[in-house]
C-alpha atoms as a PDB file:
ATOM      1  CA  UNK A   1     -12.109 -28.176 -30.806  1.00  0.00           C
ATOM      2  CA  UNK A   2     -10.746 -27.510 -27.343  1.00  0.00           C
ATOM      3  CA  UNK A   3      -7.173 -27.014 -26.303  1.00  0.00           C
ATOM      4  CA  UNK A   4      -6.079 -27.475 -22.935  1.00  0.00           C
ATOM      5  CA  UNK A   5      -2.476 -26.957 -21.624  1.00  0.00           C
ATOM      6  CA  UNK A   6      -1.053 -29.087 -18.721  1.00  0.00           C
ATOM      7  CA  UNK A   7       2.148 -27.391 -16.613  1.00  0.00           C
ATOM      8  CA  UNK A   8       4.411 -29.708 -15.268  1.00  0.00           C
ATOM      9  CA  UNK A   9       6.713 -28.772 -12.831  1.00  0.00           C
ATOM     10  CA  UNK A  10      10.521 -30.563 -11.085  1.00  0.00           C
ATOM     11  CA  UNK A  11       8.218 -31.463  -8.684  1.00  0.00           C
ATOM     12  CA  UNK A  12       6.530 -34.092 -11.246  1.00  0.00           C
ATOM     13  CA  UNK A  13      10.090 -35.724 -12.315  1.00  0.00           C
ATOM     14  CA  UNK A  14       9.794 -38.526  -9.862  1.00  0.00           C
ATOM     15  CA  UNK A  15      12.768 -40.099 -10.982  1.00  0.00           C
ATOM     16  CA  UNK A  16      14.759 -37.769  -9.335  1.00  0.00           C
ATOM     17  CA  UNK A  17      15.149 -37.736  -5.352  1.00  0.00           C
ATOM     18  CA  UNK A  18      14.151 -34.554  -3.514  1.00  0.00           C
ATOM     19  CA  UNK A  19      17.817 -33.637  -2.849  1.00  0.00           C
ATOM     20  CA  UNK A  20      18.509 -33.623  -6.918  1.00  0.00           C
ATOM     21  CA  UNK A  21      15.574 -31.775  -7.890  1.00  0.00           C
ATOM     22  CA  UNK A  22      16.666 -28.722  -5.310  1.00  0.00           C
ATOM     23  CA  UNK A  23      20.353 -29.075  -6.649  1.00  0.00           C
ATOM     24  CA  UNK A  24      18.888 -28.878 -10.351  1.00  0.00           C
ATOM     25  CA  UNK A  25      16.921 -25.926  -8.898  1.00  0.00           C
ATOM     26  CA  UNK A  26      19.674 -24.244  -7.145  1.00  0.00           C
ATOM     27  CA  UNK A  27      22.047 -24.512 -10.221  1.00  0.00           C
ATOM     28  CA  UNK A  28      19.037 -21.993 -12.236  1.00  0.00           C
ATOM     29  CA  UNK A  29      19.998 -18.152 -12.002  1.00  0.00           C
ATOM     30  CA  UNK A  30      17.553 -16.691  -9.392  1.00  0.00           C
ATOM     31  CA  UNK A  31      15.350 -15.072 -12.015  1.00  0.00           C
ATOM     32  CA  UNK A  32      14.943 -18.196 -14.092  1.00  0.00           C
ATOM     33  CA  UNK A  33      14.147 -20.548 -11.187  1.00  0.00           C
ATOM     34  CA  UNK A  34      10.280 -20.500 -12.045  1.00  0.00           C
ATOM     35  CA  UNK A  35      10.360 -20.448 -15.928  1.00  0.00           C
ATOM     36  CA  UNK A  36      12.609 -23.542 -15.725  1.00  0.00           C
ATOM     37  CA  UNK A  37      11.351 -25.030 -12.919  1.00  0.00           C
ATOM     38  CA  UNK A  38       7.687 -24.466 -12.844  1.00  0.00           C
ATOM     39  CA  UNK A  39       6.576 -23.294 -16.185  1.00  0.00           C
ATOM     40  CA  UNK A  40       5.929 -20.070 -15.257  1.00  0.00           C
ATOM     41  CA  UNK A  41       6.096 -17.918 -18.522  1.00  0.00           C
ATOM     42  CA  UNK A  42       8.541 -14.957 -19.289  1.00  0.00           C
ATOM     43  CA  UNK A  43       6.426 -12.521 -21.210  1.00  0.00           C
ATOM     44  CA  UNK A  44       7.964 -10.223 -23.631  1.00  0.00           C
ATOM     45  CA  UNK A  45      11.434  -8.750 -23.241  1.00  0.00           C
ATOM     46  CA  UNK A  46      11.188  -9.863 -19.143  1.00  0.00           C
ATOM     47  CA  UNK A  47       9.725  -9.573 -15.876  1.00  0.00           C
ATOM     48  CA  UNK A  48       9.452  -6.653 -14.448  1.00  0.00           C
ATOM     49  CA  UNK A  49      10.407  -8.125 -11.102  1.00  0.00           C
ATOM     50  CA  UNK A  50      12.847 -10.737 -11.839  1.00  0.00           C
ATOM     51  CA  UNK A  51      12.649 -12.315  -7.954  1.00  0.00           C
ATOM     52  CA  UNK A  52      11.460 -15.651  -6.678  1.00  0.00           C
ATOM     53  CA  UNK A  53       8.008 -15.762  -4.878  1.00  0.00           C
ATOM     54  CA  UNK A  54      10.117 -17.083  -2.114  1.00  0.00           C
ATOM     55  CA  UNK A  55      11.859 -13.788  -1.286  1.00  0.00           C
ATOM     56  CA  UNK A  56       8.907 -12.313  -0.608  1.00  0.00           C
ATOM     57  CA  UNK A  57       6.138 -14.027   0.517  1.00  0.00           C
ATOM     58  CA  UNK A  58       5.776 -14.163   4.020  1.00  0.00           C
ATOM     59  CA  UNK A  59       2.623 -15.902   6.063  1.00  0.00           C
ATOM     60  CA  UNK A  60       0.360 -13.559   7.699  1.00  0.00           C
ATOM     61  CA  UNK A  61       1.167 -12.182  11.397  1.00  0.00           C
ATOM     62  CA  UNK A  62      -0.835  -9.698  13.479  1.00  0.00           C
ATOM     63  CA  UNK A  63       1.073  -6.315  12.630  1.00  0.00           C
ATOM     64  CA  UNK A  64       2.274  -4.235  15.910  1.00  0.00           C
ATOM     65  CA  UNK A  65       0.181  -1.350  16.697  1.00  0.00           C
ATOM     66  CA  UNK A  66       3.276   0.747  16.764  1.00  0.00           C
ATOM     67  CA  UNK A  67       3.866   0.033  12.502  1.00  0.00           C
ATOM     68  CA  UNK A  68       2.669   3.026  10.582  1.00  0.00           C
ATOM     69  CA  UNK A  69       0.252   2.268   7.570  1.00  0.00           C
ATOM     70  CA  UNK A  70      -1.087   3.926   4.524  1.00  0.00           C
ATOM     71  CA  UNK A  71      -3.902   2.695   1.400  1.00  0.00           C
ATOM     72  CA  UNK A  72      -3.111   3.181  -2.147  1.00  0.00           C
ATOM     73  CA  UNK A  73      -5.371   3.288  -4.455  1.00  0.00           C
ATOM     74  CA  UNK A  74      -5.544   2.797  -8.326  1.00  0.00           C
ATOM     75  CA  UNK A  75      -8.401   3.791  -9.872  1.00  0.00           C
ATOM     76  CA  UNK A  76     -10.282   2.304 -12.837  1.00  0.00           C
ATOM     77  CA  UNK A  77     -13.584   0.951 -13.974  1.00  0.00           C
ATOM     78  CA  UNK A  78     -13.209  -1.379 -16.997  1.00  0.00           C
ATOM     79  CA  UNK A  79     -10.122  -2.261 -16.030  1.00  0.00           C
ATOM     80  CA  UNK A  80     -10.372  -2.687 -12.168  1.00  0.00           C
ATOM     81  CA  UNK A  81      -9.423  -0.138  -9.419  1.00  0.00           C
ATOM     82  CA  UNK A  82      -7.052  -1.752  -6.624  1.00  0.00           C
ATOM     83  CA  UNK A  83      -6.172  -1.153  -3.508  1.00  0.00           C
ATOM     84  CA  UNK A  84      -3.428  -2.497  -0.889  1.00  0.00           C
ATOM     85  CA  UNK A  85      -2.409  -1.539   2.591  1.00  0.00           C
ATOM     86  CA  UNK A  86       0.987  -1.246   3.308  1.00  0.00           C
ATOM     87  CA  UNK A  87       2.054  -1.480   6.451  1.00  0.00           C
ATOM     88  CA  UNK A  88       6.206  -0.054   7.570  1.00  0.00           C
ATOM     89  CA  UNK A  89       8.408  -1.631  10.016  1.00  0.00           C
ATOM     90  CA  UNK A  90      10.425   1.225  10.506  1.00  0.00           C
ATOM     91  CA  UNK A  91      13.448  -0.524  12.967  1.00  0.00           C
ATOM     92  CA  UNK A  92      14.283  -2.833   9.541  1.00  0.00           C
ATOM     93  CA  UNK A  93      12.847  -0.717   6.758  1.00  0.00           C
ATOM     94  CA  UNK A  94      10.819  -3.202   5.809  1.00  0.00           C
ATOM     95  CA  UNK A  95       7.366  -2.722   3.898  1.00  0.00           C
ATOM     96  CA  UNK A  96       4.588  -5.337   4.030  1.00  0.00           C
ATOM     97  CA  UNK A  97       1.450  -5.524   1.942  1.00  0.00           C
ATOM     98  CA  UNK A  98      -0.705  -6.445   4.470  1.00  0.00           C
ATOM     99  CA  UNK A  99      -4.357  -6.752   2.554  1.00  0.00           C
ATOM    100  CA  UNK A 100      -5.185  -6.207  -1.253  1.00  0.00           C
ATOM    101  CA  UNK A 101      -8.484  -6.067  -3.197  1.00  0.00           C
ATOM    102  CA  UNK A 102      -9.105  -5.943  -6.642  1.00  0.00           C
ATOM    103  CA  UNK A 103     -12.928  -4.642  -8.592  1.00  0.00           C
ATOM    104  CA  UNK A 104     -14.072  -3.549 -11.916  1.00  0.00           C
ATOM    105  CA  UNK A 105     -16.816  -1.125 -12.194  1.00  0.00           C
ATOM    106  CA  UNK A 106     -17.409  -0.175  -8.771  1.00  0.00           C
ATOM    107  CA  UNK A 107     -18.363   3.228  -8.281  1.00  0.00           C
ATOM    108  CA  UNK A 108     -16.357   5.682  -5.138  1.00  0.00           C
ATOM    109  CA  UNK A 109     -19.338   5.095  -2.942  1.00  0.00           C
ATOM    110  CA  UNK A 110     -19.348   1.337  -3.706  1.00  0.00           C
ATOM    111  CA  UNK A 111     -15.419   1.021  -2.726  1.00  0.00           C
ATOM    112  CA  UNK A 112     -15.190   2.932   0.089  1.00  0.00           C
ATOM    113  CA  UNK A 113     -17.708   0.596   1.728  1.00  0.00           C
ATOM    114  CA  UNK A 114     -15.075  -1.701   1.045  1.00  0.00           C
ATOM    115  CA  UNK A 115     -12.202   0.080   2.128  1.00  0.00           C
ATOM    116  CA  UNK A 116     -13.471   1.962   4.984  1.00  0.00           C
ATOM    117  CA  UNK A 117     -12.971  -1.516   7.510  1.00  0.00           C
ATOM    118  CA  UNK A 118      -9.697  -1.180   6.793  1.00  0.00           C
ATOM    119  CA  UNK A 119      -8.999   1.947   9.058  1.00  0.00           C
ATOM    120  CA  UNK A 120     -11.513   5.415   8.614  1.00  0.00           C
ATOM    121  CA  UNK A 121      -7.914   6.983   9.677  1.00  0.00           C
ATOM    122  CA  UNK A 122      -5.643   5.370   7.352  1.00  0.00           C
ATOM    123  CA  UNK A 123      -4.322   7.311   4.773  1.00  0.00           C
ATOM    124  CA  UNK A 124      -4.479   6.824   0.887  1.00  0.00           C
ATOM    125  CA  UNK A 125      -2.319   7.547  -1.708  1.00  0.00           C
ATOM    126  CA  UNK A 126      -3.766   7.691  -4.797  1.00  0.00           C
ATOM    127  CA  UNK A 127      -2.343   8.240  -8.583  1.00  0.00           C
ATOM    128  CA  UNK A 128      -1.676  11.871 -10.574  1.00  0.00           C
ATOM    129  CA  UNK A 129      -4.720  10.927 -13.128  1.00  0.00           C
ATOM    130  CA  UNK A 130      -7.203  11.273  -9.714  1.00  0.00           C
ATOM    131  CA  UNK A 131      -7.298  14.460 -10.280  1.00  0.00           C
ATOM    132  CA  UNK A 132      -9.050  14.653 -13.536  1.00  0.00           C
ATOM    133  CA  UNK A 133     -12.835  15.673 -13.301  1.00  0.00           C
ATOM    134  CA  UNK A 134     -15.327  12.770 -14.836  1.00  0.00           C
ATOM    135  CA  UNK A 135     -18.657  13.078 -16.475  1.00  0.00           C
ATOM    136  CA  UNK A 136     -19.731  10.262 -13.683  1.00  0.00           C
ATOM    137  CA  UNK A 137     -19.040  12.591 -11.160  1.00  0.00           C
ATOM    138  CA  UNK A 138     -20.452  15.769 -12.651  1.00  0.00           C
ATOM    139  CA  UNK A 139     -17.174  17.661 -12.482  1.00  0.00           C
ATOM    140  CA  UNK A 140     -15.964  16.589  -9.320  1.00  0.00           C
ATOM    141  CA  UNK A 141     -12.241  15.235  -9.696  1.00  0.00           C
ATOM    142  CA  UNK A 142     -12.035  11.310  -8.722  1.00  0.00           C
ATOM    143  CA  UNK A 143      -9.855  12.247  -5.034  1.00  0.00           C
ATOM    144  CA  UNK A 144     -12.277  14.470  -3.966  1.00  0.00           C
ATOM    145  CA  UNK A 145     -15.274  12.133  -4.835  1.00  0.00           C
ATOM    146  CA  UNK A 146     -13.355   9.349  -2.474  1.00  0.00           C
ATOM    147  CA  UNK A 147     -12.714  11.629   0.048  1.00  0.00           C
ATOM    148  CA  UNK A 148     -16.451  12.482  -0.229  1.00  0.00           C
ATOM    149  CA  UNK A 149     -17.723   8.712   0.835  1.00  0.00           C
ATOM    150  CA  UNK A 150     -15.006   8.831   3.891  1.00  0.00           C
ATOM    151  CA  UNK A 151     -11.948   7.714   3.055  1.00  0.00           C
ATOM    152  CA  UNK A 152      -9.097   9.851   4.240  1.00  0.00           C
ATOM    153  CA  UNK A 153      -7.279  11.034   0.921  1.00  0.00           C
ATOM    154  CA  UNK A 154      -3.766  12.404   0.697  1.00  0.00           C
ATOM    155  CA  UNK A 155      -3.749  15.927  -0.101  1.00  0.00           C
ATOM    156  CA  UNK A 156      -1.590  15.751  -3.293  1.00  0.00           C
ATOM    157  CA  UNK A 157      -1.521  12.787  -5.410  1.00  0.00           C
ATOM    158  CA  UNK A 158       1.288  10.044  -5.011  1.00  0.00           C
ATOM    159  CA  UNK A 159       4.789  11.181  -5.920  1.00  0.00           C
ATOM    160  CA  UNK A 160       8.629  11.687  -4.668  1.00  0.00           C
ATOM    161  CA  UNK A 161       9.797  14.071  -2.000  1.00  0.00           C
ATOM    162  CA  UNK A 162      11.213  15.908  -5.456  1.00  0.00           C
ATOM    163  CA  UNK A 163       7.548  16.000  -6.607  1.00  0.00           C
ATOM    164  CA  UNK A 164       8.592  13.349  -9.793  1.00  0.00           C
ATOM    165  CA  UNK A 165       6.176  10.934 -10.875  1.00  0.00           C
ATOM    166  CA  UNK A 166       8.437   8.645 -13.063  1.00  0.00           C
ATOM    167  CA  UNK A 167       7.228   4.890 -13.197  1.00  0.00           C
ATOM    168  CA  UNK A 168      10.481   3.197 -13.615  1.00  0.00           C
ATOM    169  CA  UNK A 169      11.814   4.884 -10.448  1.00  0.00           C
ATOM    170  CA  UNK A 170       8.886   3.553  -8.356  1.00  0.00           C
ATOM    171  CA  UNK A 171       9.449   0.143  -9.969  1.00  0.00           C
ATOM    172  CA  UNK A 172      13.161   0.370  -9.224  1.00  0.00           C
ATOM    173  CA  UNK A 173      12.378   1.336  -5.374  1.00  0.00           C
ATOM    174  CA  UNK A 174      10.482  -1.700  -5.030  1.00  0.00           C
ATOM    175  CA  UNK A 175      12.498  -3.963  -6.553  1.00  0.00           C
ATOM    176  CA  UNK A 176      15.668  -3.127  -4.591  1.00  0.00           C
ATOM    177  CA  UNK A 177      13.605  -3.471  -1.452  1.00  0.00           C
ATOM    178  CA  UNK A 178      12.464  -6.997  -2.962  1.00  0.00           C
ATOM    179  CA  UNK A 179      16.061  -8.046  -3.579  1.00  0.00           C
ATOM    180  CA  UNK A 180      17.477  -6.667  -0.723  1.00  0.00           C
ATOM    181  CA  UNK A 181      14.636  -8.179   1.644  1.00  0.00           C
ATOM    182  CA  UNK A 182      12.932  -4.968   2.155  1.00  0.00           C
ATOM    183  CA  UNK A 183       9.654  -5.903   0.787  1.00  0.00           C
ATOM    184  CA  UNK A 184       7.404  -8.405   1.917  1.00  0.00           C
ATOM    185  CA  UNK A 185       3.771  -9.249   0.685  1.00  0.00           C
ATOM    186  CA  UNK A 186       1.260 -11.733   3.168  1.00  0.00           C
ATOM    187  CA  UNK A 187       1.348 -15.131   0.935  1.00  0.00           C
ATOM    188  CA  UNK A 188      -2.298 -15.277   1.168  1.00  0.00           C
ATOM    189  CA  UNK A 189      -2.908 -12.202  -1.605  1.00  0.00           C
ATOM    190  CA  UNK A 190      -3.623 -14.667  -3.981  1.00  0.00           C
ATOM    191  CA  UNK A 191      -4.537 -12.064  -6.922  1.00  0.00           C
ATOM    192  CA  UNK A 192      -1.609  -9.814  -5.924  1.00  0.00           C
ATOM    193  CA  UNK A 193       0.703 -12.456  -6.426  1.00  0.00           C
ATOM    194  CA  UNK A 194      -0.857 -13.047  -9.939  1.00  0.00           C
ATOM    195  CA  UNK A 195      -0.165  -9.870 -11.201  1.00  0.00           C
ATOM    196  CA  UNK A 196       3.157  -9.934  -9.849  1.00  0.00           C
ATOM    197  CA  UNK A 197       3.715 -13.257 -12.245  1.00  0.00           C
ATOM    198  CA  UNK A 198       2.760 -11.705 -15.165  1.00  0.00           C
ATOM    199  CA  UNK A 199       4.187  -8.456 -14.747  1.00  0.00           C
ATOM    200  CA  UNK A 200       6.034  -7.399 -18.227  1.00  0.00           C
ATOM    201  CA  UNK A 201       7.814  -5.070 -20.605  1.00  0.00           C
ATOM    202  CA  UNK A 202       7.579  -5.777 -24.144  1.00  0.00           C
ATOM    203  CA  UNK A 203       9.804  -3.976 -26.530  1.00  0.00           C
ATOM    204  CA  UNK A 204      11.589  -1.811 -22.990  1.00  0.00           C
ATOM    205  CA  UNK A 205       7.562  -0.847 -21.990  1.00  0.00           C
ATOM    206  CA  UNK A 206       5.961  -1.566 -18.936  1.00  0.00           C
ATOM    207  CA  UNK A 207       2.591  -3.446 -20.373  1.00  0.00           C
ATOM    208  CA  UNK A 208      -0.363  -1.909 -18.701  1.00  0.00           C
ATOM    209  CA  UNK A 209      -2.096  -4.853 -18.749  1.00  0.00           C
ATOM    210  CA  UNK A 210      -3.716  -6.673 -15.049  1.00  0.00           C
ATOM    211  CA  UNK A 211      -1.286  -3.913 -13.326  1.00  0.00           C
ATOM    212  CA  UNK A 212      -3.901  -2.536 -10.962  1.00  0.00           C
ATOM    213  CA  UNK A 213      -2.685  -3.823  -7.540  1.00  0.00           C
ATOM    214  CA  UNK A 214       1.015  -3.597  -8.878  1.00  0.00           C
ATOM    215  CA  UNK A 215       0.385   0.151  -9.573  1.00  0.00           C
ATOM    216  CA  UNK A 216      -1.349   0.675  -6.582  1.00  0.00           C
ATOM    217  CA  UNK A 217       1.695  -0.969  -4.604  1.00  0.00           C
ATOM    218  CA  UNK A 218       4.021   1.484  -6.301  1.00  0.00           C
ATOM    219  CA  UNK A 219       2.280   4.529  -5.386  1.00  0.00           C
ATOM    220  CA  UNK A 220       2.224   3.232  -1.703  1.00  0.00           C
ATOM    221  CA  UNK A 221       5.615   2.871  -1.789  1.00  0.00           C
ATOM    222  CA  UNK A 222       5.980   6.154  -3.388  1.00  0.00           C
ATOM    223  CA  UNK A 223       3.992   7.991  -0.639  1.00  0.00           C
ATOM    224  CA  UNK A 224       5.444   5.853   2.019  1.00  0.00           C
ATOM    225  CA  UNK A 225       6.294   8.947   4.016  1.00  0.00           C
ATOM    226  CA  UNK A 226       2.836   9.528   4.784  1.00  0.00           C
ATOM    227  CA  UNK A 227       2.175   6.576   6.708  1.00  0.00           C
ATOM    228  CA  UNK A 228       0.749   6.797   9.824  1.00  0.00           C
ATOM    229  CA  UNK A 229      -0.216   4.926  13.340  1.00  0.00           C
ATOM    230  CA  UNK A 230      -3.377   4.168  14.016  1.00  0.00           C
ATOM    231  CA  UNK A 231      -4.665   7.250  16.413  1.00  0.00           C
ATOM    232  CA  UNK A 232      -6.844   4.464  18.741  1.00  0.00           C
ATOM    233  CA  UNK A 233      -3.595   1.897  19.114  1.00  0.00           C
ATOM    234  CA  UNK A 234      -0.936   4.854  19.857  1.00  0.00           C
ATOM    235  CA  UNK A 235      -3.729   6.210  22.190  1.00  0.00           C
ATOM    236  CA  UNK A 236      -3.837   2.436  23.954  1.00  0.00           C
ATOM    237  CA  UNK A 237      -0.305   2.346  23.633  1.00  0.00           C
ATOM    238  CA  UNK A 238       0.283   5.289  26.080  1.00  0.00           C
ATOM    239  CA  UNK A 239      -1.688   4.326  28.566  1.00  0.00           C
ATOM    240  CA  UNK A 240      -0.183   3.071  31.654  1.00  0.00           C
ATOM    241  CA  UNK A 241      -1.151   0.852  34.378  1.00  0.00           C
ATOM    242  CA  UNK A 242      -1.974   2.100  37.928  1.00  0.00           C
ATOM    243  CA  UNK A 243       0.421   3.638  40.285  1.00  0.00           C
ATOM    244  CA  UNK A 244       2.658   4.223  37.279  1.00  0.00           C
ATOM    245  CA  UNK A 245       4.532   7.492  36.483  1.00  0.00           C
ATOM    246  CA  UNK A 246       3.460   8.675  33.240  1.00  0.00           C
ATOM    247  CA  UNK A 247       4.567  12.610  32.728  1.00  0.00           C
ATOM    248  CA  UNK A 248       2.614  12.959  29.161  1.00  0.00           C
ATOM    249  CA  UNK A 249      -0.423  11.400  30.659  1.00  0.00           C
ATOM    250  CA  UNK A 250      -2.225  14.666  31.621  1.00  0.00           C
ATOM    251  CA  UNK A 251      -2.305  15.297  27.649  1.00  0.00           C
ATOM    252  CA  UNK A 252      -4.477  12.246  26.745  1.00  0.00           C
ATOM    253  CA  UNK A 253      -6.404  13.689  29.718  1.00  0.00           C
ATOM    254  CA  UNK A 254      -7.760  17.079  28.431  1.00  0.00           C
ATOM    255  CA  UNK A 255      -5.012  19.337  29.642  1.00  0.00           C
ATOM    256  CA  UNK A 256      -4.522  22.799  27.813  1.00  0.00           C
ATOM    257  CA  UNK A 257      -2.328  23.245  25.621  1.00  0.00           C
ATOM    258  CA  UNK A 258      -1.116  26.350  23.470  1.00  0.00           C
ATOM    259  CA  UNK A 259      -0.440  26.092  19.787  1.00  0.00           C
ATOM    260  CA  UNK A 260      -0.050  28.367  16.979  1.00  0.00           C
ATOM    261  CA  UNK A 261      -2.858  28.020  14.079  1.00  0.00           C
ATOM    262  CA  UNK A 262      -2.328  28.557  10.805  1.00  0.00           C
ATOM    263  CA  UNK A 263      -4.379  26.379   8.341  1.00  0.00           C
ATOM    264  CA  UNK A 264      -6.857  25.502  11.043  1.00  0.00           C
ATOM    265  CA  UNK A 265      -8.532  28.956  10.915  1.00  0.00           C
ATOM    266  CA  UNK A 266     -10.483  27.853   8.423  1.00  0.00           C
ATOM    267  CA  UNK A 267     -12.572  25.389  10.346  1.00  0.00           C
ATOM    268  CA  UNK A 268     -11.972  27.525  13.141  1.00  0.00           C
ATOM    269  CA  UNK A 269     -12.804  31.302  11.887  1.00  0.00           C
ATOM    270  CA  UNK A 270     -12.846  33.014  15.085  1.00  0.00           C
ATOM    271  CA  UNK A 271      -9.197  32.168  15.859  1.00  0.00           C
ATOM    272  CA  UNK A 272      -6.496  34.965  15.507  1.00  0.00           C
ATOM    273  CA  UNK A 273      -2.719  33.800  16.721  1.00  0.00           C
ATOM    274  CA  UNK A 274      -2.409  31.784  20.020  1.00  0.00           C
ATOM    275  CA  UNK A 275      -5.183  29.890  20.595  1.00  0.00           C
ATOM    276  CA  UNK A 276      -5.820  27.372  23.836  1.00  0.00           C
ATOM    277  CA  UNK A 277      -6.655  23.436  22.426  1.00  0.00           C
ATOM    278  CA  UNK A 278      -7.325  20.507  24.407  1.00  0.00           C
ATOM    279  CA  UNK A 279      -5.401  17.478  23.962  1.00  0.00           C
ATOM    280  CA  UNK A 280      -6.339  15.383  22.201  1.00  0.00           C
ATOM    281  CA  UNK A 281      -7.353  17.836  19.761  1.00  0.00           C
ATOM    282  CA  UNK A 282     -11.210  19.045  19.745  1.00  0.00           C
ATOM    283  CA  UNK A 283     -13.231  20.281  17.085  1.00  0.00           C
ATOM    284  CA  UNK A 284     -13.309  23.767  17.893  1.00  0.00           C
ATOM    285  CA  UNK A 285     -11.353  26.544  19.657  1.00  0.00           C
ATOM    286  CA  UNK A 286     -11.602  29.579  21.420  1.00  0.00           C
ATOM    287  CA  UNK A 287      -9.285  32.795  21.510  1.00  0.00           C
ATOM    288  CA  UNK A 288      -7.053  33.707  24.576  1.00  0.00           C
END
């Protein structure tokens, strides 16, 4: 014996003209609007993010150049490892998630074949449990075996500018951006959207449960400071058509430059105090 459940939504309740069914709509508290109106289930003691699709779906749009970016990851392997990019309108403060993906039991070197497309320069934030050392990697901790296959992992692992982890402070960041219409997320992410729908606490706990591309959302949001431009765009960005003053130009053009090293003498181990560069910066350096 099968069962099979049918939703209806308003949308099925011809009898009533379009103008009543968005009245009956409207008349819902914000938070309830989908429950009531299109059978979308409340799970547990509540959604985490008690906010209409509506508010923030957007369609997609090519992103300026000029927006910073970053990757966060969430590793897993029964449970899948996900990945978004985020990308930061910094005039409005406003945060899109731009692509998500979403795999169980893919090894590092399998996902960063995926991942890699999206930007060999774009940084990724990545949770507190990468740094844990797995049998799978023969004592190598999960970051560094990322960062092995090419993708260009954050130093530390995601967390505030106080250095605090908490989970309920990341959620809380992203849902005040959500309500306040900071927070936007291309309407074509079909399974981040699905998460986001079933996204619960039961009994006051967050229910780890098809979380991976919400988690990985909150530690891009968490690490949002890291975002960066893309080195090739702000490089096309500066150039400058004929005949046109451009003071900084002779930088992008190989012009010396001094600067003071300090962590670079490691790849550099000849280098003692003021060393001359070239702009944009080479891969290795010579005393003066």
């Amino acid at each position: 014996m099968t069962r099979h459940v049918t939703f209806m939504t308003i949308d099925d309740a011809e009898h009533y003209s379009a103008e009543e069914r968005a009245a009956i709509v409207a008349a819902y508290p914000a938070h309830e609007r989908e429950a009531r109106a299109k059978g979308i289930p409340v799970l547990g003691s509540g959604r985490i993010f008690p906010v209409a699709e509506e508010l923030i779906a957007c369609e997609p749009f090519r992103l300026p150049r000029y927006w910073p970016r970053l990757g966060a990851l969430d590793f897993g392997w029964d449970h899948p490892s996900a990945a978004v990019e985020l990308a930061w309108d910094t005039e409005a403060d406003v945060v899109y998630v731009s692509k998500a993906c979403r795999a169980s039991q893919q090894t590092p070197a399998m996902q960063a074949l995926t991942l890699k497309p999206w930007g060999e320069w774009l940084p990724w934030a990545w949770p507190r449990d990468g740094r844990r050392e797995t049998l799978e990697g023969a004592g190598v901790a999960l970051a560094r075996q990322y960062a092995a296959h090419g993708l260009n992992m954050l130093s530390h692992h995601a967390q505030f500018v106080d250095g605090s982890v908490s989970v309920e402070a990341g959620l809380m960041e992203m849902l005040d951006r959500m309500q306040s219409g900071r927070f936007k997320v291309f309407s074509t992410l079909l399974p981040w959207f699905e998460e986001f729908r079933l996204y619960h606490r039961k009994d006051g706990q967050v229910v780890k449960l098809r979380d991976d591309l919400m988690a990985a959302t909150r530690y891009g949001v968490m690490m949002l400071r890291e975002a960066v431009v893309d080195p090739a765009e702000f490089r096309a960005g500066r150039k400058r058509s004929a005949g046109q003053s451009d003071p900084l130009g002779r930088f992008g053009e190989g012009m010396p430059i001094l600067a003071k090293l300090t962590d670079m003498e490691t790849a550099c181990p000849e280098s003692r105090g003021w060393t001359e560069i070239t702009a944009p910066m080479a891969s290795c350096c010579r005393n003066v």
